[in-house]
PDB file of N, CA and C in Angstrom:
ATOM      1  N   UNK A   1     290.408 -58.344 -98.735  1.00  0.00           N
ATOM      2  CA  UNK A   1     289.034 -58.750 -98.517  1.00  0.00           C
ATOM      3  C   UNK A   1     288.363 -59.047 -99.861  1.00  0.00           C
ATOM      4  N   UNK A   2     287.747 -59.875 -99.213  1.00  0.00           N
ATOM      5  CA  UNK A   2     287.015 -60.431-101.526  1.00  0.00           C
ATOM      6  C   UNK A   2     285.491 -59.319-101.408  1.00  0.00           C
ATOM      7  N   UNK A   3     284.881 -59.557-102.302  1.00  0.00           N
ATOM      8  CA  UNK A   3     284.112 -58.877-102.812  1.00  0.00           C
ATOM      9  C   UNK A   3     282.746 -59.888-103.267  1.00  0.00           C
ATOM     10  N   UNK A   4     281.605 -59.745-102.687  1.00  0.00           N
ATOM     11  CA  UNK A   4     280.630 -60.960-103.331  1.00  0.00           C
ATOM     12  C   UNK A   4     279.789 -59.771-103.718  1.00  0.00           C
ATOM     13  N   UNK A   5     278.791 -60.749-104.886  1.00  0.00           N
ATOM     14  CA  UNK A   5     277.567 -59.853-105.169  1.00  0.00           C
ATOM     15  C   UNK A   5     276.625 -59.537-104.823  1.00  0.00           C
ATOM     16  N   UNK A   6     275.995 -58.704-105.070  1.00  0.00           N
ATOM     17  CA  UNK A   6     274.932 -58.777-104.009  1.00  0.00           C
ATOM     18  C   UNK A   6     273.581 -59.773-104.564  1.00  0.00           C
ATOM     19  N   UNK A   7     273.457 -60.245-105.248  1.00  0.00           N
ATOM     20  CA  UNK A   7     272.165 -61.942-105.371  1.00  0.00           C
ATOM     21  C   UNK A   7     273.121 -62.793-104.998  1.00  0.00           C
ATOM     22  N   UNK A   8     274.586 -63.027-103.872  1.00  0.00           N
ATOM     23  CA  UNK A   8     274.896 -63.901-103.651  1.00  0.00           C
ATOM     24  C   UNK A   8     274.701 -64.019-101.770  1.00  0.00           C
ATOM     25  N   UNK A   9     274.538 -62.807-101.801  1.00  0.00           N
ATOM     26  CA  UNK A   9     274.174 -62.685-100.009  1.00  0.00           C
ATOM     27  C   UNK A   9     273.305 -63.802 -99.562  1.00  0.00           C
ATOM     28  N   UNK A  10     272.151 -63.742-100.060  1.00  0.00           N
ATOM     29  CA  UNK A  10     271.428 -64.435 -99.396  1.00  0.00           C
ATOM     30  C   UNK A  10     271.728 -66.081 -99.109  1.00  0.00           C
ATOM     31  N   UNK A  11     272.662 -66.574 -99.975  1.00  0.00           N
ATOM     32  CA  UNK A  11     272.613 -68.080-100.163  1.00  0.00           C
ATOM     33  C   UNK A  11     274.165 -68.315 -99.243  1.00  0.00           C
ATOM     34  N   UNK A  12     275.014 -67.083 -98.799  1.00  0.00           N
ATOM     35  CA  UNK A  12     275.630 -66.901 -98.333  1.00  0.00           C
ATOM     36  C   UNK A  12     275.246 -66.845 -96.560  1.00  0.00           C
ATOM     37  N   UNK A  13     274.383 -66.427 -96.004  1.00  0.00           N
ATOM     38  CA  UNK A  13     273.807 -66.399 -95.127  1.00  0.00           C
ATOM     39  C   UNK A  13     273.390 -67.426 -94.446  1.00  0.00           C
ATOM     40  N   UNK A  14     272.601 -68.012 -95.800  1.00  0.00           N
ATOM     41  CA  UNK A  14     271.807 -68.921 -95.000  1.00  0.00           C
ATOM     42  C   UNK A  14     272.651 -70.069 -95.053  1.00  0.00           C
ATOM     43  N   UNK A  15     273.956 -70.354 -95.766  1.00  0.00           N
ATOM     44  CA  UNK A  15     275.071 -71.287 -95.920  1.00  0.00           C
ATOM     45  C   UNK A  15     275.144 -71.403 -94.235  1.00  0.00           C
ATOM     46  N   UNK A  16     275.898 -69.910 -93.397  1.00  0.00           N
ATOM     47  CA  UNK A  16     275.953 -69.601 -92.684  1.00  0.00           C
ATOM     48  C   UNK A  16     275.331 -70.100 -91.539  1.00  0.00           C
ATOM     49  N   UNK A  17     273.791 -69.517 -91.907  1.00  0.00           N
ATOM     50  CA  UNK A  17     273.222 -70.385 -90.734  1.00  0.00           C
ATOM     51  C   UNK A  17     273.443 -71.657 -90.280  1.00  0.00           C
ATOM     52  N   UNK A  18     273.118 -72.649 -91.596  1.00  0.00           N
ATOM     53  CA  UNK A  18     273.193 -74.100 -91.443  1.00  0.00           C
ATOM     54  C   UNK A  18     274.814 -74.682 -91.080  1.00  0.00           C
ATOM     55  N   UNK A  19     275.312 -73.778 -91.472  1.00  0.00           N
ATOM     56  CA  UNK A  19     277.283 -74.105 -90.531  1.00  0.00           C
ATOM     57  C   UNK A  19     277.571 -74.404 -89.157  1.00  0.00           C
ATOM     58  N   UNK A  20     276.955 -73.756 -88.381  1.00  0.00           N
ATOM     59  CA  UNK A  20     277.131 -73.797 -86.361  1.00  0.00           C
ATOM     60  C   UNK A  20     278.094 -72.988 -86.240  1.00  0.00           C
ATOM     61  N   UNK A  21     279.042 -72.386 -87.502  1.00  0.00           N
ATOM     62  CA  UNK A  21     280.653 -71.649 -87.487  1.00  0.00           C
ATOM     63  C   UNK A  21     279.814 -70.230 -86.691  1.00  0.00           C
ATOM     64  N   UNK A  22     280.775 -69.631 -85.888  1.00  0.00           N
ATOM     65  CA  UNK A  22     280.500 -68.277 -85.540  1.00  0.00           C
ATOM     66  C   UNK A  22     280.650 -67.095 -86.617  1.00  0.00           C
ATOM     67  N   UNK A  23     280.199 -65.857 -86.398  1.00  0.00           N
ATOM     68  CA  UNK A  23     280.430 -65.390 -87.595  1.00  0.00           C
ATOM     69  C   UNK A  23     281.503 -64.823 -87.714  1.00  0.00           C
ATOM     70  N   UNK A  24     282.713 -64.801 -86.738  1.00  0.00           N
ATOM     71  CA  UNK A  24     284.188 -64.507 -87.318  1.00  0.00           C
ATOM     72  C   UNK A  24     285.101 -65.501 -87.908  1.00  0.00           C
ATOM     73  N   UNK A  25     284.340 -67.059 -87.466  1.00  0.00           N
ATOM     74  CA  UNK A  25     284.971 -67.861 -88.439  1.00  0.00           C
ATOM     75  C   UNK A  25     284.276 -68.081 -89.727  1.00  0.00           C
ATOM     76  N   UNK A  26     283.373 -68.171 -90.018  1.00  0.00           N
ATOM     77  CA  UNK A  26     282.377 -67.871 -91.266  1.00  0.00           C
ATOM     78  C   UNK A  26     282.953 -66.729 -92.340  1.00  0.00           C
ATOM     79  N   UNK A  27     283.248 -65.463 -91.850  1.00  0.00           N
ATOM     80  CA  UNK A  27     283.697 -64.404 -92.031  1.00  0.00           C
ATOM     81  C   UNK A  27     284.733 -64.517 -92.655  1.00  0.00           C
ATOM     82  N   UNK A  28     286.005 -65.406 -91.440  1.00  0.00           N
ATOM     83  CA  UNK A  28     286.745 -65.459 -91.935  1.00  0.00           C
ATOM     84  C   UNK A  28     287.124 -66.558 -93.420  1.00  0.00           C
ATOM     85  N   UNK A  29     286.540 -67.438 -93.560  1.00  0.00           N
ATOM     86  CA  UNK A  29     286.480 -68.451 -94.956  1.00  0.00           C
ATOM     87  C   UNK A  29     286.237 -67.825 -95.602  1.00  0.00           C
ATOM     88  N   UNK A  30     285.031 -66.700 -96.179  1.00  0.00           N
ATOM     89  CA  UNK A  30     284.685 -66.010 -97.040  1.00  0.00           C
ATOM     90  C   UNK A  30     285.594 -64.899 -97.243  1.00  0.00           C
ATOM     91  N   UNK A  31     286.627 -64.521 -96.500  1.00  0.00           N
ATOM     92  CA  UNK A  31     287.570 -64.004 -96.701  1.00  0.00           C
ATOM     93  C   UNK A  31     286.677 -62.308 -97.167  1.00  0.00           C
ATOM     94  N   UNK A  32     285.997 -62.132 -96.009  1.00  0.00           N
ATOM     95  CA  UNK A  32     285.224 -61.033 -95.757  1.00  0.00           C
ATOM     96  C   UNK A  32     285.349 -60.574 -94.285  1.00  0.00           C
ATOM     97  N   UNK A  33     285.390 -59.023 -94.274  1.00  0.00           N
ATOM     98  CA  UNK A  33     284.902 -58.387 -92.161  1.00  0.00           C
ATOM     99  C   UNK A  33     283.599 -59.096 -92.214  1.00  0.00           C
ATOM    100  N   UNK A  34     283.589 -59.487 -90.325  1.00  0.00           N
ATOM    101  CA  UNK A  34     282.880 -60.207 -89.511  1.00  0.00           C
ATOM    102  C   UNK A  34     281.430 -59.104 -89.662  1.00  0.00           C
ATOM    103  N   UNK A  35     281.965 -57.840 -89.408  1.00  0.00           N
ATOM    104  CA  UNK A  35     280.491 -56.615 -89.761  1.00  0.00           C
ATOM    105  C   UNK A  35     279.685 -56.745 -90.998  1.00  0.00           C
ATOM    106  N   UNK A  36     280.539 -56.969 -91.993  1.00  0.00           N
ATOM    107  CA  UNK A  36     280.169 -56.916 -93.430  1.00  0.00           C
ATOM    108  C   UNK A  36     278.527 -58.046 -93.196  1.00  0.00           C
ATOM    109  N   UNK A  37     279.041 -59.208 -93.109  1.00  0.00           N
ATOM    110  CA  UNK A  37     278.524 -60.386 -92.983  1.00  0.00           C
ATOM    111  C   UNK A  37     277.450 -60.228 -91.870  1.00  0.00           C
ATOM    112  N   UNK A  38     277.585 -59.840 -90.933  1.00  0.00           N
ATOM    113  CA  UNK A  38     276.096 -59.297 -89.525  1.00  0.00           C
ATOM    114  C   UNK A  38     275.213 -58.422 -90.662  1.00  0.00           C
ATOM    115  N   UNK A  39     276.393 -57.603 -91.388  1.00  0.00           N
ATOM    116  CA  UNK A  39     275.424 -56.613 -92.045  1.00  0.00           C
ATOM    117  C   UNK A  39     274.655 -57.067 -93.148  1.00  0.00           C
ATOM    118  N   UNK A  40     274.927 -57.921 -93.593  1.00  0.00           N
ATOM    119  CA  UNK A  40     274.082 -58.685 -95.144  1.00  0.00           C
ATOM    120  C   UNK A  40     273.387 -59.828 -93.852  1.00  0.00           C
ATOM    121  N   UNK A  41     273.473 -60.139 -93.156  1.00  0.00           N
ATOM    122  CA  UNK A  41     272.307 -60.899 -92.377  1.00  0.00           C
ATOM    123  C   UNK A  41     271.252 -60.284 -92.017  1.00  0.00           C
ATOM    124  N   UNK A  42     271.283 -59.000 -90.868  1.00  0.00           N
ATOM    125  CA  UNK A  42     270.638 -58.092 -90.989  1.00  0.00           C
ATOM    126  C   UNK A  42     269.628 -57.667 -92.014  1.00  0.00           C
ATOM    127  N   UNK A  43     270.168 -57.401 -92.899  1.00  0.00           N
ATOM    128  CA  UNK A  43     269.658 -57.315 -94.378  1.00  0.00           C
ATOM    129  C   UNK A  43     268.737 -58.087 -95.070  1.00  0.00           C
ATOM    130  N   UNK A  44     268.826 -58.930 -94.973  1.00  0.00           N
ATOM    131  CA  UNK A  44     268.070 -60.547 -96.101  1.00  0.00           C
ATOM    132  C   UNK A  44     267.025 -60.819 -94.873  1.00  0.00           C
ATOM    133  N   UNK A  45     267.611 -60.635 -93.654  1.00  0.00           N
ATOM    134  CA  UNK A  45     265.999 -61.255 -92.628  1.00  0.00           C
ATOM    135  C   UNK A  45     265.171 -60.673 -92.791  1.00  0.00           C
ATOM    136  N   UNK A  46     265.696 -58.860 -92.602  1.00  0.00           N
ATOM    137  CA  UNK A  46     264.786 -57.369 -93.148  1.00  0.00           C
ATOM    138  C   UNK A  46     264.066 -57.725 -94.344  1.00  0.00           C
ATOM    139  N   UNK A  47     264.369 -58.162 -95.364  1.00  0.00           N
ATOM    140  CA  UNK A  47     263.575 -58.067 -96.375  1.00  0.00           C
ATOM    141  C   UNK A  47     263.252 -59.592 -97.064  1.00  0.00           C
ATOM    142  N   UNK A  48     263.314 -60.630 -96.139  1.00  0.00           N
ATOM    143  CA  UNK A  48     262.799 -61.814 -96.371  1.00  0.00           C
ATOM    144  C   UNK A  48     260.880 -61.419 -96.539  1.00  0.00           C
ATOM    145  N   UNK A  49     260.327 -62.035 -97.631  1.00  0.00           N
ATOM    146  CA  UNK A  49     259.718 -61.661 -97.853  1.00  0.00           C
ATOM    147  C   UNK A  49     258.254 -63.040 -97.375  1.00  0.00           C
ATOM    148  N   UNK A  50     259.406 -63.632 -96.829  1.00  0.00           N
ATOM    149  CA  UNK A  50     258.376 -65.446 -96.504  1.00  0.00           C
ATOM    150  C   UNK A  50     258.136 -66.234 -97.500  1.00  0.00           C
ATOM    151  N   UNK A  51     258.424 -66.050 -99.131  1.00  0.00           N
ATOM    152  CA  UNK A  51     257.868 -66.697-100.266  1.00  0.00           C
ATOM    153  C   UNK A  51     258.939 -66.546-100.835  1.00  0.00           C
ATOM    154  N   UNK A  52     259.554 -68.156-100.464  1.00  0.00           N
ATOM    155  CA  UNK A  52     260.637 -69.111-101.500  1.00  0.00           C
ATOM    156  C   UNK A  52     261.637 -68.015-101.438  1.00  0.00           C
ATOM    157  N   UNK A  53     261.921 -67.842 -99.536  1.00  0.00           N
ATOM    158  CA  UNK A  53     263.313 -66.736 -99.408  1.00  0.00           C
ATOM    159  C   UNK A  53     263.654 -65.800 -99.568  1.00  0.00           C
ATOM    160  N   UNK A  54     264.405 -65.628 -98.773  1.00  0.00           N
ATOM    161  CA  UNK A  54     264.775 -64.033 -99.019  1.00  0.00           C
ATOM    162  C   UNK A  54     265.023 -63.287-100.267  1.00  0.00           C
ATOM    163  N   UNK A  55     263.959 -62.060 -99.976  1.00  0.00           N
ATOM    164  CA  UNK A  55     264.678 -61.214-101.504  1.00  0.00           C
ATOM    165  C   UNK A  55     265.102 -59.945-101.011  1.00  0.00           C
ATOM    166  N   UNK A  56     265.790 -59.202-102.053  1.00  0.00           N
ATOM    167  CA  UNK A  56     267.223 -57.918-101.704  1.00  0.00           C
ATOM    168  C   UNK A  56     266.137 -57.059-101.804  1.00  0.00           C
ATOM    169  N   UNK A  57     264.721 -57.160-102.477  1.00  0.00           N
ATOM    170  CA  UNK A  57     263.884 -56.641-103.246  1.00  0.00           C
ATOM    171  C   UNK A  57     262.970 -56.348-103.338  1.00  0.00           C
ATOM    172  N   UNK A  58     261.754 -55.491-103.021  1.00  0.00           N
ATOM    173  CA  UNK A  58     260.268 -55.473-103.522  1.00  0.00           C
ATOM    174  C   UNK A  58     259.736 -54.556-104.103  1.00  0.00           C
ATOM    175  N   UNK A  59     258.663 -55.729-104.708  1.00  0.00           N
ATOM    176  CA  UNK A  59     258.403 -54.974-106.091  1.00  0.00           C
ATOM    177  C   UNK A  59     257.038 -54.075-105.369  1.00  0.00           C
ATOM    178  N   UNK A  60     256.601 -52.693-106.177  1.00  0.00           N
ATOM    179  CA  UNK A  60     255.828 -51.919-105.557  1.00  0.00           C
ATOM    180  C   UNK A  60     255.184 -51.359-106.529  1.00  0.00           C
ATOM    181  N   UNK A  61     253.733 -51.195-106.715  1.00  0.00           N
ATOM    182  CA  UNK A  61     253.130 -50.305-107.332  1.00  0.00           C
ATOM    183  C   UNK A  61     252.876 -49.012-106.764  1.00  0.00           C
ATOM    184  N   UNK A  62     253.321 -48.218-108.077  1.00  0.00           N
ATOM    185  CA  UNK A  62     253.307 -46.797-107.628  1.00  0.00           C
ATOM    186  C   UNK A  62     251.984 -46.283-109.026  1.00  0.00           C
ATOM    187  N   UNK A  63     251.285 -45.596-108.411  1.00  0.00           N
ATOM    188  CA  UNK A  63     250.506 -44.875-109.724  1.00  0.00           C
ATOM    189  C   UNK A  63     250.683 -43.406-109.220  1.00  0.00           C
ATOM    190  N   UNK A  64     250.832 -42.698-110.706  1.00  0.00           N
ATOM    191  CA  UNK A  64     251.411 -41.239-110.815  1.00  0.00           C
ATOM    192  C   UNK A  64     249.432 -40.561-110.620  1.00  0.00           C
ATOM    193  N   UNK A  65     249.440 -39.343-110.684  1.00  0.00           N
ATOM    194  CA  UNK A  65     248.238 -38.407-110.408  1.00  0.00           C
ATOM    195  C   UNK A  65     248.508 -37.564-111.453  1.00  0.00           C
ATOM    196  N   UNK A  66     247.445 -37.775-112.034  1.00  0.00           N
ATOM    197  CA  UNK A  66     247.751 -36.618-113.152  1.00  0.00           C
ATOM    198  C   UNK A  66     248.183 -35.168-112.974  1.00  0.00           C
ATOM    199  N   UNK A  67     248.978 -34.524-113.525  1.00  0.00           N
ATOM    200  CA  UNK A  67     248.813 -33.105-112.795  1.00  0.00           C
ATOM    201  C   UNK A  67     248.574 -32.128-113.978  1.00  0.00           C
ATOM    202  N   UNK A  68     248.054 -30.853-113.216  1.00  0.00           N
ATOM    203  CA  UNK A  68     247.205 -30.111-113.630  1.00  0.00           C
ATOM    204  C   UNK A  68     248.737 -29.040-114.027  1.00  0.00           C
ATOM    205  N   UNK A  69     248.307 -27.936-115.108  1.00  0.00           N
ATOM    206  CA  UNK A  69     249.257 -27.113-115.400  1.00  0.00           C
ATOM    207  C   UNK A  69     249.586 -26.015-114.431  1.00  0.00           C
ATOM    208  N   UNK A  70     250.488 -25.844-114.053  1.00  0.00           N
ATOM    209  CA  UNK A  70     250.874 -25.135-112.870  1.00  0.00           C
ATOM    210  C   UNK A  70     250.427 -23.291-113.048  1.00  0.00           C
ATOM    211  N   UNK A  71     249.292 -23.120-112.215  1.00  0.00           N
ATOM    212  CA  UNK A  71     249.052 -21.552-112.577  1.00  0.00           C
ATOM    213  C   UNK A  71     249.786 -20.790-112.592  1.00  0.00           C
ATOM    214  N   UNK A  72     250.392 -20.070-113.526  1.00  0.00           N
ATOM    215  CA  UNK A  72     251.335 -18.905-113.753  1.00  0.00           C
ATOM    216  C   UNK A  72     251.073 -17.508-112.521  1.00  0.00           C
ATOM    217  N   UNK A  73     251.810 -17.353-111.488  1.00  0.00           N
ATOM    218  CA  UNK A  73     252.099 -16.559-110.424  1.00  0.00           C
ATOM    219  C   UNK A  73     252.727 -15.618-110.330  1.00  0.00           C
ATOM    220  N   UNK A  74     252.797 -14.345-109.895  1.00  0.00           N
ATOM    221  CA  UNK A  74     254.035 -13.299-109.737  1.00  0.00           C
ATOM    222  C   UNK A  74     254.155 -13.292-108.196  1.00  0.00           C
ATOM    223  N   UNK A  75     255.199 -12.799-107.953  1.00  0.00           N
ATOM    224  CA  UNK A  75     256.036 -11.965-106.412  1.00  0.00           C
ATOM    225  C   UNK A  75     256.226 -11.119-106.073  1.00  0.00           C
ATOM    226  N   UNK A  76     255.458 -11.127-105.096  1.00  0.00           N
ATOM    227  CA  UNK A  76     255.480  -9.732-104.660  1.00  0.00           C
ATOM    228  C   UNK A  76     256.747  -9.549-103.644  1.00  0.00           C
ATOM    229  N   UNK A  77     257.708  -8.560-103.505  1.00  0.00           N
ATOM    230  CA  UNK A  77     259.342  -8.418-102.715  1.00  0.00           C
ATOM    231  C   UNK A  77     258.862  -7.589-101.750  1.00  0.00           C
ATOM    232  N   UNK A  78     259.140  -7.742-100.613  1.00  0.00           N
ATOM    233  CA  UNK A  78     258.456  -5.992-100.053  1.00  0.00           C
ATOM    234  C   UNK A  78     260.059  -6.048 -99.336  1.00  0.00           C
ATOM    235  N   UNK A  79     259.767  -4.988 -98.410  1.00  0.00           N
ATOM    236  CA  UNK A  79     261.379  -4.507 -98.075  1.00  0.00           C
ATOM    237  C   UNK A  79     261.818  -5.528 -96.671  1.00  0.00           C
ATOM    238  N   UNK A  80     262.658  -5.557 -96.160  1.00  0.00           N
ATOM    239  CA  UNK A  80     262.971  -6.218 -95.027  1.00  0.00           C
ATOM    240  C   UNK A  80     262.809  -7.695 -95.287  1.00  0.00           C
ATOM    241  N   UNK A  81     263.149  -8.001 -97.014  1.00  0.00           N
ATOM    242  CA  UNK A  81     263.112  -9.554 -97.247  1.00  0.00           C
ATOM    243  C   UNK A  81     261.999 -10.476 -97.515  1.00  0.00           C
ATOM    244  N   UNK A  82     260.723  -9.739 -96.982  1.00  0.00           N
ATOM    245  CA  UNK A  82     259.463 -10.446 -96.977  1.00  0.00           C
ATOM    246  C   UNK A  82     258.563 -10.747 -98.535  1.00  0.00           C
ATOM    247  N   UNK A  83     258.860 -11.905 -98.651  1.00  0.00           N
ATOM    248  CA  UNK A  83     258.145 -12.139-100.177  1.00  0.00           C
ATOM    249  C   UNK A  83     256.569 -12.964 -99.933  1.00  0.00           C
ATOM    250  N   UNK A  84     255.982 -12.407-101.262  1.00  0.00           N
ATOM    251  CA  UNK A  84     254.755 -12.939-101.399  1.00  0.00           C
ATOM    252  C   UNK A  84     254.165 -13.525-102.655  1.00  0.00           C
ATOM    253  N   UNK A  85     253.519 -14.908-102.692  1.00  0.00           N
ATOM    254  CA  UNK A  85     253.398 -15.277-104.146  1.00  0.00           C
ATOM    255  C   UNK A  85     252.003 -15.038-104.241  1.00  0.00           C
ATOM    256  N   UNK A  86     251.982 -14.154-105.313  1.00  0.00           N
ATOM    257  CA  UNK A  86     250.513 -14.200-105.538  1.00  0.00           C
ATOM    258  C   UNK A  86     249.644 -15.116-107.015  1.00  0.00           C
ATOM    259  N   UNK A  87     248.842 -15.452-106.818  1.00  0.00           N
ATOM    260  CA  UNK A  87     247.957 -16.466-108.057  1.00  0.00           C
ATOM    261  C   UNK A  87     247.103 -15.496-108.754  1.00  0.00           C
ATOM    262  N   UNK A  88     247.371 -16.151-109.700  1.00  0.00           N
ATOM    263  CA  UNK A  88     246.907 -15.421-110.923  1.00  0.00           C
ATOM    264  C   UNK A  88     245.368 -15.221-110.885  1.00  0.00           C
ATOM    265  N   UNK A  89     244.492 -15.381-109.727  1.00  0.00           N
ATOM    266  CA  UNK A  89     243.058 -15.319-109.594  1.00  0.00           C
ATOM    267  C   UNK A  89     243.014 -14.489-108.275  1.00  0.00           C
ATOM    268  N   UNK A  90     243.804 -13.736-107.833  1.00  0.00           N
ATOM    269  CA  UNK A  90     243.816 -13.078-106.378  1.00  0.00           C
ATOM    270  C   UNK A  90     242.611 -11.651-106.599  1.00  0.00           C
ATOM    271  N   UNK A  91     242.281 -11.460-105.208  1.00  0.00           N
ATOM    272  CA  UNK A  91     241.576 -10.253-105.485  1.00  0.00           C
ATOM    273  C   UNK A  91     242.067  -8.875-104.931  1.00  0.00           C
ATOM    274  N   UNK A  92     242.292  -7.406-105.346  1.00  0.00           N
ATOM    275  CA  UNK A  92     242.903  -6.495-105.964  1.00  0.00           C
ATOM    276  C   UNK A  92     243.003  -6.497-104.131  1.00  0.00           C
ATOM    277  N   UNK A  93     241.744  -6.065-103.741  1.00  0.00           N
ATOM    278  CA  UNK A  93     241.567  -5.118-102.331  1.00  0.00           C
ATOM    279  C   UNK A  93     242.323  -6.066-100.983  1.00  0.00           C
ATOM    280  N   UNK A  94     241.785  -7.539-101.225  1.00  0.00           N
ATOM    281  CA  UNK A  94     242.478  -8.219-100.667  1.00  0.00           C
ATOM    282  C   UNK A  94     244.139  -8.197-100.608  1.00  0.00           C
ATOM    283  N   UNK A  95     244.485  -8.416-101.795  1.00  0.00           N
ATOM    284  CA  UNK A  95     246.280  -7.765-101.876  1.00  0.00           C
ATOM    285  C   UNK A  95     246.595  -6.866-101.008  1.00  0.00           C
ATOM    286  N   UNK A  96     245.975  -6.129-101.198  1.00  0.00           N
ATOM    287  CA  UNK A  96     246.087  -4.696-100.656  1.00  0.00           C
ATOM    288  C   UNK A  96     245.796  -4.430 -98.985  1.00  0.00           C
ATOM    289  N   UNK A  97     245.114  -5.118 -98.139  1.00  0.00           N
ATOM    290  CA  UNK A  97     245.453  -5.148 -97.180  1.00  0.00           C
ATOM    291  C   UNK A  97     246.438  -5.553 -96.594  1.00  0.00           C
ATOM    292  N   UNK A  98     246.646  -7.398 -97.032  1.00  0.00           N
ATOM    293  CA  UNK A  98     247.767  -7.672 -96.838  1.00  0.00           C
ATOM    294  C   UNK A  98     249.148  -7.372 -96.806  1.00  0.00           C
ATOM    295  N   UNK A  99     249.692  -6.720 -97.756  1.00  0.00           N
ATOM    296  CA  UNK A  99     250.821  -5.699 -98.111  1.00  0.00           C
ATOM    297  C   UNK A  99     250.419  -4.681 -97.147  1.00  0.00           C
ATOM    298  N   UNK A 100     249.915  -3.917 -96.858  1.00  0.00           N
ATOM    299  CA  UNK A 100     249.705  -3.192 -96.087  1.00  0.00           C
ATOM    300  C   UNK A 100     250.288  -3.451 -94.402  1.00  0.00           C
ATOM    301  N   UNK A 101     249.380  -4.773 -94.323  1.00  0.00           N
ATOM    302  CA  UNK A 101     249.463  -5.248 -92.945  1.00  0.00           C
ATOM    303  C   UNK A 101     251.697  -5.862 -93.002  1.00  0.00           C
ATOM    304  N   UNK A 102     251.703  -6.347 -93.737  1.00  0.00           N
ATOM    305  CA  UNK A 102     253.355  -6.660 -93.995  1.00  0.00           C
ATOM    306  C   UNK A 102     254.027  -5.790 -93.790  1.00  0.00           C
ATOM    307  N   UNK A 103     253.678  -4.567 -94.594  1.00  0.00           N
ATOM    308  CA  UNK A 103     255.052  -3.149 -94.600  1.00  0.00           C
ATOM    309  C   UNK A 103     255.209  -2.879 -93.324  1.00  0.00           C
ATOM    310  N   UNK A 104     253.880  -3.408 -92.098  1.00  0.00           N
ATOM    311  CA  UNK A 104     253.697  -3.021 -91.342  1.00  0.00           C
ATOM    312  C   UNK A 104     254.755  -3.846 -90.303  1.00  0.00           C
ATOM    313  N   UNK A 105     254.907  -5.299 -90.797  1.00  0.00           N
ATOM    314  CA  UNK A 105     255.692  -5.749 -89.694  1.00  0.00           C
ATOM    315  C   UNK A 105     257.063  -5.648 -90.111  1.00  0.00           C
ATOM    316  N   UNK A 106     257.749  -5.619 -91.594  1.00  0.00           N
ATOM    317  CA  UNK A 106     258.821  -5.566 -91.940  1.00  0.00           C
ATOM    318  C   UNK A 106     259.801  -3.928 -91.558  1.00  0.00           C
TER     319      UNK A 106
END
């Protein structure tokens, strides 16, 4: 089986189309599987983009969020596996129920 590239799919396809050949004889000239070829058709219609043909490709803006420094945390282990992260701004009494209410279900 040969091997094409992939920026050659598309011109490959649409060769294809304009042929009338089915795609196991198509397939077979390109000396490629009949799947391969459904599958790069598949492909190029998916991401035909309508402007001057199909592309493999789109381009995307991504903008990042600044991030903030991650507050330094400890863990609390209690028995029966049950962990707890606590933030470095927690309040004492509050803890303290909670753990409480935990030992209670563990």
């Amino acid at each position: 089986m040969k091997r094409h590239r992939r920026n050659e799919w598309p011109q490959l396809v649409a060769r294809w189309k304009a042929s009338g050949e089915s795609a196991v004889e198509f397939a077979r000239g390109l000396g490629v599987h009949v799947r391969t070829l459904c599958r790069w058709r598949r492909l190029v219609e998916e991401l035909d983009d309508g402007v001057g043909g199909p592309a493999l490709a789109r381009i995307v803006e991504v903008r990042s969020r600044p991030t903030q420094p991650a507050a330094e945390s400890f863990e609390v282990r209690l028995a029966g596996g049950i962990r707890v992260s606590v933030p470095p701004s927690f309040e004492g009494p509050a803890l303290e129920r909670l753990l409480r209410v935990l030992e209670g279900v563990s």
